[in-house]
C-alpha atoms as a PDB file:
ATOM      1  CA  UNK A   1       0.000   0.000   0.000  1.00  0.00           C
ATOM      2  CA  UNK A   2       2.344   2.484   1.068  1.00  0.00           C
ATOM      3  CA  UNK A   3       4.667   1.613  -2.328  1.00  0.00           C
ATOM      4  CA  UNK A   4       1.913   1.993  -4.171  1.00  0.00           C
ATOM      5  CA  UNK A   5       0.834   5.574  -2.559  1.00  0.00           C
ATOM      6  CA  UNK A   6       4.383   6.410  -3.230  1.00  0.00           C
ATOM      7  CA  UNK A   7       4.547   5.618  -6.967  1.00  0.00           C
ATOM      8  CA  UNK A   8       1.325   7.690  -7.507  1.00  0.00           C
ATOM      9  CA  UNK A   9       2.470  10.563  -5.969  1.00  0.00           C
ATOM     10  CA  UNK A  10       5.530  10.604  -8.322  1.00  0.00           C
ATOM     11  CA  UNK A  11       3.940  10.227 -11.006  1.00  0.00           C
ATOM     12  CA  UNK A  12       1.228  13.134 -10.513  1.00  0.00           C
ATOM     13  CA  UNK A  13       3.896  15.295  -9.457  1.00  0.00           C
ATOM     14  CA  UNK A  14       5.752  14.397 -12.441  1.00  0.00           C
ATOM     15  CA  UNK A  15       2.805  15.044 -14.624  1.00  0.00           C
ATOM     16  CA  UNK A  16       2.344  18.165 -13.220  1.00  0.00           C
ATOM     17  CA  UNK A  17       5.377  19.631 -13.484  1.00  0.00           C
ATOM     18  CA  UNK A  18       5.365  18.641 -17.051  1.00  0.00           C
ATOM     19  CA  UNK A  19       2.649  20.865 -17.848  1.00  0.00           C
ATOM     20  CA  UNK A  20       5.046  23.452 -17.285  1.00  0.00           C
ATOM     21  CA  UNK A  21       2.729  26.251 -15.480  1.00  0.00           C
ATOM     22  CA  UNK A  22       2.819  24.760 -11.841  1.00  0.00           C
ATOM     23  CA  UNK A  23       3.365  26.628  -8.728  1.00  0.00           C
ATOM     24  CA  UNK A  24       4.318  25.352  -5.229  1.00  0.00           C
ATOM     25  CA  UNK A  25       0.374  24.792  -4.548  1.00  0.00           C
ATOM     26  CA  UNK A  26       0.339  22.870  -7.459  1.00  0.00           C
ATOM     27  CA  UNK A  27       1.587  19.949  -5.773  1.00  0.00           C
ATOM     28  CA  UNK A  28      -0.471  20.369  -2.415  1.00  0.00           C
ATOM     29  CA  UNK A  29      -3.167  18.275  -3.112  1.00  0.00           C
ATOM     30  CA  UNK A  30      -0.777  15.176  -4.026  1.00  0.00           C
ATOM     31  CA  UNK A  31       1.137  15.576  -1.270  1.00  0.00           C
ATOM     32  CA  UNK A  32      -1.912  15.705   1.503  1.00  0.00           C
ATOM     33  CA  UNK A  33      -3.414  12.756  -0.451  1.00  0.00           C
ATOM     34  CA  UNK A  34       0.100  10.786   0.095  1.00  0.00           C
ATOM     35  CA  UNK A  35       0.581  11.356   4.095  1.00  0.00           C
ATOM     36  CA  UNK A  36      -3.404  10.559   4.126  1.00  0.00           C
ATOM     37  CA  UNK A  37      -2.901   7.599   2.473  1.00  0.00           C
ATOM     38  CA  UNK A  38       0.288   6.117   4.614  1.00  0.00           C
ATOM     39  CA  UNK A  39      -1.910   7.304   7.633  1.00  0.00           C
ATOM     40  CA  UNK A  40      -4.507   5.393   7.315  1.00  0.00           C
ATOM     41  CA  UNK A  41      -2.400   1.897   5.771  1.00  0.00           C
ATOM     42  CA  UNK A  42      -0.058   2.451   9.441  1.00  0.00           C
ATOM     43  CA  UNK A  43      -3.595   2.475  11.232  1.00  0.00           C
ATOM     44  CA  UNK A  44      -4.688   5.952  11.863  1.00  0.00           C
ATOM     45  CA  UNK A  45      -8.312   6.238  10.662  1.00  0.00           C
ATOM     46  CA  UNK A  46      -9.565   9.644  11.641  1.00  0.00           C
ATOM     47  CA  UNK A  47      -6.379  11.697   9.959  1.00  0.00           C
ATOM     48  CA  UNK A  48      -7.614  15.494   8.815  1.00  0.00           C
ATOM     49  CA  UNK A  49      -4.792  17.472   6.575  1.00  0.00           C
ATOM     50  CA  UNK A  50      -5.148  21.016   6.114  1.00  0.00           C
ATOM     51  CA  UNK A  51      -2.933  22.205   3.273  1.00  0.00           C
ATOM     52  CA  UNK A  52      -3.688  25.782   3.251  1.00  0.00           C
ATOM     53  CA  UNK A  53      -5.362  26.931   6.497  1.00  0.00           C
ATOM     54  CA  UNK A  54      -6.930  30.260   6.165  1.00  0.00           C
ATOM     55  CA  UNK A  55      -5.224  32.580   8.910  1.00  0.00           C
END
């Protein structure tokens, strides 16, 4: 599980930063998806990731 999480993260990352246009937020949404992911395959079921909090 946590291989695979890994390998899809790459690859969207990769794919977005092939589009050429990406910013930092860009990659935000992959990123809270992968620690969400590993979370929950370790055994953490109520995980919340906030990847912008409004201030």
């Amino acid at each position: 599980m946590i291989h695979d999480s890994n390998h899809e993260y790459n690859e969207n990352v990769y794919t977005t930063f092939l589009k050429g246009d990406a910013r930092e937020e860009s990659y935000y949404q992959y990123l809270a998806k992968l620690v969400y992911d590993i979370s929950v395959s370790i055994g953490y079921t109520s995980v919340s990731i906030t990847t912008l909090p409004k201030n």
